[in-house]
PDB file of N, CA and C in Angstrom:
ATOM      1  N   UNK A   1       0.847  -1.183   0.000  1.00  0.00           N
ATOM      2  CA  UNK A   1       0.000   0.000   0.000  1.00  0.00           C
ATOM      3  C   UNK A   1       0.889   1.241   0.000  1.00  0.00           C
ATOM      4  N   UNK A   2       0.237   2.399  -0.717  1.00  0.00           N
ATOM      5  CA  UNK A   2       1.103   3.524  -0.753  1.00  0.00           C
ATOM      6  C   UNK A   2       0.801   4.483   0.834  1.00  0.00           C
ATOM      7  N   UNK A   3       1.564   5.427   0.778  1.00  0.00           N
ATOM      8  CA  UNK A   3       1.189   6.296   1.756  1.00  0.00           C
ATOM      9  C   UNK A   3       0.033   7.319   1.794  1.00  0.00           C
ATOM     10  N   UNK A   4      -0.878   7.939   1.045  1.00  0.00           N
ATOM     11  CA  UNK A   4      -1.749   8.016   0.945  1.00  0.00           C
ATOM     12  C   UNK A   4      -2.767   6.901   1.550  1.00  0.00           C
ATOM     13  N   UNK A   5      -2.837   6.015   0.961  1.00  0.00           N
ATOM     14  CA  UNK A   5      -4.013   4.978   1.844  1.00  0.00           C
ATOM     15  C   UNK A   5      -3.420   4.337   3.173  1.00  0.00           C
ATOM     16  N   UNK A   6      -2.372   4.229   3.478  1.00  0.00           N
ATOM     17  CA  UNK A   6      -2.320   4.430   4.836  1.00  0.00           C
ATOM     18  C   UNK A   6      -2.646   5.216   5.985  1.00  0.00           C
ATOM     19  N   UNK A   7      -2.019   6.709   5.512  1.00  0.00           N
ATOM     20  CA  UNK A   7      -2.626   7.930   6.074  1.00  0.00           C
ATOM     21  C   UNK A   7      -4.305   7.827   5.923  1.00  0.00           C
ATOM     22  N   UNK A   8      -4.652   7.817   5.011  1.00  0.00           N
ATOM     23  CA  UNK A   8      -6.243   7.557   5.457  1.00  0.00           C
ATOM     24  C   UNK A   8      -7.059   6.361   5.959  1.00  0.00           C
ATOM     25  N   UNK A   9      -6.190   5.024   5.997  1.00  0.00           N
ATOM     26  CA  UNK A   9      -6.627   4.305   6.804  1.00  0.00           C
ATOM     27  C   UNK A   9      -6.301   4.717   8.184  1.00  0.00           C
ATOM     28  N   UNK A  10      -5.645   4.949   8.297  1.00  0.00           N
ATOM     29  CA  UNK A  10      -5.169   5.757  10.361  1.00  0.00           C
ATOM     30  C   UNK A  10      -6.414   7.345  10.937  1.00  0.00           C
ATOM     31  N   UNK A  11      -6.202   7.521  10.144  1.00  0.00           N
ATOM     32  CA  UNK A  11      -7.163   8.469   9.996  1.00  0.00           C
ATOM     33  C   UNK A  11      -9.017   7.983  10.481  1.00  0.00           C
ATOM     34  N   UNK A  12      -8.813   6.718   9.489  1.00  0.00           N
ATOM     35  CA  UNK A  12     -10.154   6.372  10.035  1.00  0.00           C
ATOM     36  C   UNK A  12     -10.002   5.668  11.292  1.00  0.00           C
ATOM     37  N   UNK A  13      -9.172   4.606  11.804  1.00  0.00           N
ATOM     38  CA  UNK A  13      -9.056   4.523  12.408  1.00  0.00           C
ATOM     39  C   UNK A  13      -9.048   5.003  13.718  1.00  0.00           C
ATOM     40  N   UNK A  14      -8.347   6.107  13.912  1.00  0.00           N
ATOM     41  CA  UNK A  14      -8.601   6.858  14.862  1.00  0.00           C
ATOM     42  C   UNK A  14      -9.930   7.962  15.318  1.00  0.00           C
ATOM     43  N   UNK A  15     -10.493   8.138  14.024  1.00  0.00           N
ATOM     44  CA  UNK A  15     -12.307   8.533  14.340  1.00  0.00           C
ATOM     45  C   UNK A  15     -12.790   7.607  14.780  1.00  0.00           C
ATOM     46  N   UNK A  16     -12.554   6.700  14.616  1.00  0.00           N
ATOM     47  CA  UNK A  16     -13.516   5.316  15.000  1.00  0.00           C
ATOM     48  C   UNK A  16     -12.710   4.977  16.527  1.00  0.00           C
ATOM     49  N   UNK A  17     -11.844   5.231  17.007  1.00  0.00           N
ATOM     50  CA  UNK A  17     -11.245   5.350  18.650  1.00  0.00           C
ATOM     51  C   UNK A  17     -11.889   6.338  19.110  1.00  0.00           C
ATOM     52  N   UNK A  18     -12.353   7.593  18.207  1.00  0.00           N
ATOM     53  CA  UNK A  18     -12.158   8.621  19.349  1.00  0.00           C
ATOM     54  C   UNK A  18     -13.799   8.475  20.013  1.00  0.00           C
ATOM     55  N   UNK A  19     -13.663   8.282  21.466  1.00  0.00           N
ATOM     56  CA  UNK A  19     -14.972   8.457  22.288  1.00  0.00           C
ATOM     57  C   UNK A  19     -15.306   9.448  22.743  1.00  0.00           C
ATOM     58  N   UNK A  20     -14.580  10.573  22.856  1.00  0.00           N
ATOM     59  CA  UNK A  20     -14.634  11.960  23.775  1.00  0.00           C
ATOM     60  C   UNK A  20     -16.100  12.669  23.354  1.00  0.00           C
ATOM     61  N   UNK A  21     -16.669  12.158  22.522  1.00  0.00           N
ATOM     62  CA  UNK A  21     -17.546  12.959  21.828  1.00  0.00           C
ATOM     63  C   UNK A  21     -17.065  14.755  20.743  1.00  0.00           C
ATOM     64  N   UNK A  22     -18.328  14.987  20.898  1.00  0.00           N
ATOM     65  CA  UNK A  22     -17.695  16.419  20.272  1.00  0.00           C
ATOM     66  C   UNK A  22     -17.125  17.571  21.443  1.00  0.00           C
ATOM     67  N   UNK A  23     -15.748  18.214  20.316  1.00  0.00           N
ATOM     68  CA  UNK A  23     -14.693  19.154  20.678  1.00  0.00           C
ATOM     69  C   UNK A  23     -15.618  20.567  20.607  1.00  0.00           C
ATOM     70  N   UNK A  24     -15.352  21.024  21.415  1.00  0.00           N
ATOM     71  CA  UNK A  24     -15.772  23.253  21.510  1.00  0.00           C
ATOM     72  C   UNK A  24     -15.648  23.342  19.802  1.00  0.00           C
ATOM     73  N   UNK A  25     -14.108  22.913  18.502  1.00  0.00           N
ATOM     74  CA  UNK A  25     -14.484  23.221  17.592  1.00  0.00           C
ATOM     75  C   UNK A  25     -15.528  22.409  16.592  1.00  0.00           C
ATOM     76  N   UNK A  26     -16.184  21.569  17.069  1.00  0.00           N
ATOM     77  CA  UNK A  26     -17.150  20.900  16.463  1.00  0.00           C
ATOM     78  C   UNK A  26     -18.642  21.543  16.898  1.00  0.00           C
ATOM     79  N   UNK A  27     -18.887  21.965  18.154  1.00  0.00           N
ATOM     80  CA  UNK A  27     -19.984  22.125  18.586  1.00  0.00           C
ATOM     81  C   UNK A  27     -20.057  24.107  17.889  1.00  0.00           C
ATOM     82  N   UNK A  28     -18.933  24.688  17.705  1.00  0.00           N
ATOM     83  CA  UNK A  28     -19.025  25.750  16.807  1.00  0.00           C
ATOM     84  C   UNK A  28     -19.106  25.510  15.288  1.00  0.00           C
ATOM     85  N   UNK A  29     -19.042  24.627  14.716  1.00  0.00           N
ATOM     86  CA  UNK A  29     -19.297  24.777  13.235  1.00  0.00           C
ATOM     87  C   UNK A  29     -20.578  23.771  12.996  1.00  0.00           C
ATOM     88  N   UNK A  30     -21.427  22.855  14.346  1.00  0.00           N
ATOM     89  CA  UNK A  30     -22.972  22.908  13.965  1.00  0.00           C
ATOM     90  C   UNK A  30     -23.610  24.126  14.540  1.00  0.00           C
ATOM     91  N   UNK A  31     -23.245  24.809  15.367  1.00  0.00           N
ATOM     92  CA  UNK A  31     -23.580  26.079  16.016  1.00  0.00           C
ATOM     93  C   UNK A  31     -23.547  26.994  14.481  1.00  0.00           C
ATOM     94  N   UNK A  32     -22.640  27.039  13.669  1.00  0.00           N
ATOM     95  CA  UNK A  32     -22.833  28.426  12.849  1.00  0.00           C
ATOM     96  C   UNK A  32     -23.106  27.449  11.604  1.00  0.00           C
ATOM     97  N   UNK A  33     -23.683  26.053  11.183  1.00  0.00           N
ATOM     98  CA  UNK A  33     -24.501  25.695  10.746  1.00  0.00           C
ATOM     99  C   UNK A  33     -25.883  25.908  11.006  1.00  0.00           C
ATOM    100  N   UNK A  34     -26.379  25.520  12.000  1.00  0.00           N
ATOM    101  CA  UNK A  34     -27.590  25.845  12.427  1.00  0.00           C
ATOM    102  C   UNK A  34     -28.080  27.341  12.674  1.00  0.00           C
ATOM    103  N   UNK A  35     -27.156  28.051  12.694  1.00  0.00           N
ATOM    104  CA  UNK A  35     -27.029  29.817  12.420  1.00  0.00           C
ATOM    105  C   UNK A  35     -27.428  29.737  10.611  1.00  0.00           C
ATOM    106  N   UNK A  36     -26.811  29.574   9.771  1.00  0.00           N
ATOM    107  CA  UNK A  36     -27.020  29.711   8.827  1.00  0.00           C
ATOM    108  C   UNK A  36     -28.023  28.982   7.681  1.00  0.00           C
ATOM    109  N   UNK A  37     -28.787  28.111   8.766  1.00  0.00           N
ATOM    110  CA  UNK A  37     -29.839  27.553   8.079  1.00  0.00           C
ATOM    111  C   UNK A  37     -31.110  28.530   8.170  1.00  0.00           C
ATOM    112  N   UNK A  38     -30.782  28.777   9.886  1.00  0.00           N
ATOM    113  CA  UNK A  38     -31.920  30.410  10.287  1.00  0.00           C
ATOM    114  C   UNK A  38     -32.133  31.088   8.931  1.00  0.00           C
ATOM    115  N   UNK A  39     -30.882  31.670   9.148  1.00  0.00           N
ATOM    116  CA  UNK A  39     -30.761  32.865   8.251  1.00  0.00           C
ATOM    117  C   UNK A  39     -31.246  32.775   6.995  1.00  0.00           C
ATOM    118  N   UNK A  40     -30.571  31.444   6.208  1.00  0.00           N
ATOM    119  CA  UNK A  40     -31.178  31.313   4.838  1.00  0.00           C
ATOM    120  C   UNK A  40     -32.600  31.055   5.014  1.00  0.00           C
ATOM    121  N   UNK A  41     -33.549  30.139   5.696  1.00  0.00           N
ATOM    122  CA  UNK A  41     -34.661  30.299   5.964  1.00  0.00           C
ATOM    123  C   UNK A  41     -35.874  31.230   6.323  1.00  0.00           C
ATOM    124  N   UNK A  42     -35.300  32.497   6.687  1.00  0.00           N
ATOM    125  CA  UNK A  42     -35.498  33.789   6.925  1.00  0.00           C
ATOM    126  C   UNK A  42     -35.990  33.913   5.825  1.00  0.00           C
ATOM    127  N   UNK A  43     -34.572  34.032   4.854  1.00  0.00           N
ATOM    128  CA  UNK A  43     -34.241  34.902   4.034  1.00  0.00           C
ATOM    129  C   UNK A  43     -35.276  34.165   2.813  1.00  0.00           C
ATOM    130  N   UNK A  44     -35.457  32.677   2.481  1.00  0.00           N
ATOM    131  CA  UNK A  44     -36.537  32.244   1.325  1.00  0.00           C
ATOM    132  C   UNK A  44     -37.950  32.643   1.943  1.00  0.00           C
ATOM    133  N   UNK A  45     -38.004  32.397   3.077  1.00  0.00           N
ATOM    134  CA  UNK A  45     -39.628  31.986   3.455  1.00  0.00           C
ATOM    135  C   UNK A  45     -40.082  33.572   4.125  1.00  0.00           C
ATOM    136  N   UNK A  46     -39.354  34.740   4.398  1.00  0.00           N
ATOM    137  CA  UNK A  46     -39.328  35.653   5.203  1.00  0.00           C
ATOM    138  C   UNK A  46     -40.944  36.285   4.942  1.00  0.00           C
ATOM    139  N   UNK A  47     -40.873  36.898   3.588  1.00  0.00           N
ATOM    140  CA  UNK A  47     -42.298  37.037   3.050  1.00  0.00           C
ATOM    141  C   UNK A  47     -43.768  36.285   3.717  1.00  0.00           C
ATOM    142  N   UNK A  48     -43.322  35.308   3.362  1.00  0.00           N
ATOM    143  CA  UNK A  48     -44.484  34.178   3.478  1.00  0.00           C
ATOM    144  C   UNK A  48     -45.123  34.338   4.671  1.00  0.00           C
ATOM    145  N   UNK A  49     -43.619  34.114   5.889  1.00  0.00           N
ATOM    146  CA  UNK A  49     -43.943  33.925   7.079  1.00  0.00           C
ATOM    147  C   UNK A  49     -44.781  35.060   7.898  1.00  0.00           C
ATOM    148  N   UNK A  50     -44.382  36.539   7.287  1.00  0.00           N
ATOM    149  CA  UNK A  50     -44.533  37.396   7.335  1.00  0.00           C
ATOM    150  C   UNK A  50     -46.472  37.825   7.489  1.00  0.00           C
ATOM    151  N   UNK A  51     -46.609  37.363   6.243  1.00  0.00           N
ATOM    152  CA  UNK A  51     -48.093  37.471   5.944  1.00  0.00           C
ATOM    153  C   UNK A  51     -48.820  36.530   6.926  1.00  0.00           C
ATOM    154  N   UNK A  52     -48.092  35.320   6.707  1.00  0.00           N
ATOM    155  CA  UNK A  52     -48.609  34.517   7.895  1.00  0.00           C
ATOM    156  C   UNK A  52     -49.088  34.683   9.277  1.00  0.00           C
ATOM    157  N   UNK A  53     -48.312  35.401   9.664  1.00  0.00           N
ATOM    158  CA  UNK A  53     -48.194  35.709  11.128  1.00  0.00           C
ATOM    159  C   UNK A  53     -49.311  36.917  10.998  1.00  0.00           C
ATOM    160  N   UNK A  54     -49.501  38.069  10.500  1.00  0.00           N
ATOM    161  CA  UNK A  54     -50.310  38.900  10.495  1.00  0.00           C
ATOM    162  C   UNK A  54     -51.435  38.219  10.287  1.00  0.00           C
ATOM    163  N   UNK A  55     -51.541  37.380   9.399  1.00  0.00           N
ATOM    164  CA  UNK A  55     -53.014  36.731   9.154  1.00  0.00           C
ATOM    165  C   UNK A  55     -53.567  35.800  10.232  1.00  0.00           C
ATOM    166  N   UNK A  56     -52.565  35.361  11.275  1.00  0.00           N
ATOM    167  CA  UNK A  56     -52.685  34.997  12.428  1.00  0.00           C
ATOM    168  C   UNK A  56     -52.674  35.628  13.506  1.00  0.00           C
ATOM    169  N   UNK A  57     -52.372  37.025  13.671  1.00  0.00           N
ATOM    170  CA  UNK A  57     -52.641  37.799  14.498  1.00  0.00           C
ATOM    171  C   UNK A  57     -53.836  38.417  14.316  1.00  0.00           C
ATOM    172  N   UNK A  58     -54.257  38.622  13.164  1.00  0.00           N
ATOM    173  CA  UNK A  58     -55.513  39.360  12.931  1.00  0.00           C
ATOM    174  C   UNK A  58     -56.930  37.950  13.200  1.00  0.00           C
ATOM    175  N   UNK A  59     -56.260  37.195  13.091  1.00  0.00           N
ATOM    176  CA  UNK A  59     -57.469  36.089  13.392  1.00  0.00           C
ATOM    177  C   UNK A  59     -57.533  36.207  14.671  1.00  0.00           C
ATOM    178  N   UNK A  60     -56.657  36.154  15.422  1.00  0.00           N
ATOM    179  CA  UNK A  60     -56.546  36.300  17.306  1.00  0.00           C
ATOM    180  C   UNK A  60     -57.130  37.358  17.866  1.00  0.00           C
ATOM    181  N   UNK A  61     -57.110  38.376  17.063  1.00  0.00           N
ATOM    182  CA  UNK A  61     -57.499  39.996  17.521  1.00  0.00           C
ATOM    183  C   UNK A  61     -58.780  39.582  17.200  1.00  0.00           C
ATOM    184  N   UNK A  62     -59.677  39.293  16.019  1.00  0.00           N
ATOM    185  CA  UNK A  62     -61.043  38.589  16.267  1.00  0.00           C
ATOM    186  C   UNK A  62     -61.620  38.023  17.171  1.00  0.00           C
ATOM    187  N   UNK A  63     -61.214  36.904  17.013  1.00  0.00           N
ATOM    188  CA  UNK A  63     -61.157  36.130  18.266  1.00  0.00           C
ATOM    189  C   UNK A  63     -61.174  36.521  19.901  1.00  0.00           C
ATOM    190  N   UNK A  64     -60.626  37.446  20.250  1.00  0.00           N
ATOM    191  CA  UNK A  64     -60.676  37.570  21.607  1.00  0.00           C
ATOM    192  C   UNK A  64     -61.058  38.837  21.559  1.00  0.00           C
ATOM    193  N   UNK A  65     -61.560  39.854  20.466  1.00  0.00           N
ATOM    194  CA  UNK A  65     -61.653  41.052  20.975  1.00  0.00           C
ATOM    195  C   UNK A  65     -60.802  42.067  21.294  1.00  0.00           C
ATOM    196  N   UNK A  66     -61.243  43.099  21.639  1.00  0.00           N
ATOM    197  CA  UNK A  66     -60.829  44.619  22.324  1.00  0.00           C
ATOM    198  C   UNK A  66     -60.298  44.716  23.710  1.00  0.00           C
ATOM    199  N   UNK A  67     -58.810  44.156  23.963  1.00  0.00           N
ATOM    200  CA  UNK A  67     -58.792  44.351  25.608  1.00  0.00           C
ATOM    201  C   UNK A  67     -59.230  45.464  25.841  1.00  0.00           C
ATOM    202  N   UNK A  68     -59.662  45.386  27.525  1.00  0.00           N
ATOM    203  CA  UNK A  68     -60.572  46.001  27.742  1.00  0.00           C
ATOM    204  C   UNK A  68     -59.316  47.581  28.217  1.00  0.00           C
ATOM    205  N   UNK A  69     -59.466  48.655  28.385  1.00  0.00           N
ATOM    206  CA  UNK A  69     -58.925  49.639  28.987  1.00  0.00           C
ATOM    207  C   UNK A  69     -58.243  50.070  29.868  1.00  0.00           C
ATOM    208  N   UNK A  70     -56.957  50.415  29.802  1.00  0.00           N
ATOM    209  CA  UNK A  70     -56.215  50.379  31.373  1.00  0.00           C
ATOM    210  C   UNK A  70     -56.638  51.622  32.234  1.00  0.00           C
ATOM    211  N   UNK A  71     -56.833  51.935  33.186  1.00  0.00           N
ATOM    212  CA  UNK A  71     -57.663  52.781  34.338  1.00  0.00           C
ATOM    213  C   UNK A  71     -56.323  53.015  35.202  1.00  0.00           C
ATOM    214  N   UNK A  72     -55.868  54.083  34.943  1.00  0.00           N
ATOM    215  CA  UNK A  72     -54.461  54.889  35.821  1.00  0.00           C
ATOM    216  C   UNK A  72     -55.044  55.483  36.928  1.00  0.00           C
TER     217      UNK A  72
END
């Protein structure tokens, strides 16, 4: 075998040892994964959600009425 497929057999090898779970730099790059799914999700559906929510607030404001008046 050449050195190339050695180096990547050790390689696997040793992912497959490691038990520690995830490192501070692993738990930051699903951290600014899951940041950037937000964001892009924002950013396609932002509109949508937008209308949505008003059309669901305005159903609620039906729904329950005119709070009643605050008395200072």
């Amino acid at each position: 075998m050449n050195f190339v497929t050695l180096y990547i057999a050790d390689v696997i090898r040793r992912l497959r040892a490691d038990d520690d779970g995830l490192a501070l730099t692993e738990y930051l790059v699903v951290l600014g994964l899951l940041i950037g799914g937000v964001i892009a999700a924002v950013i396609l559906f932002g509109d949508n959600l937008s209308a949505a929510w008003t059309a669901w607030a305005g159903w609620l404001d039906d729904q329950l009425g005119t709070p009643p008046a605050v008395v200072e």
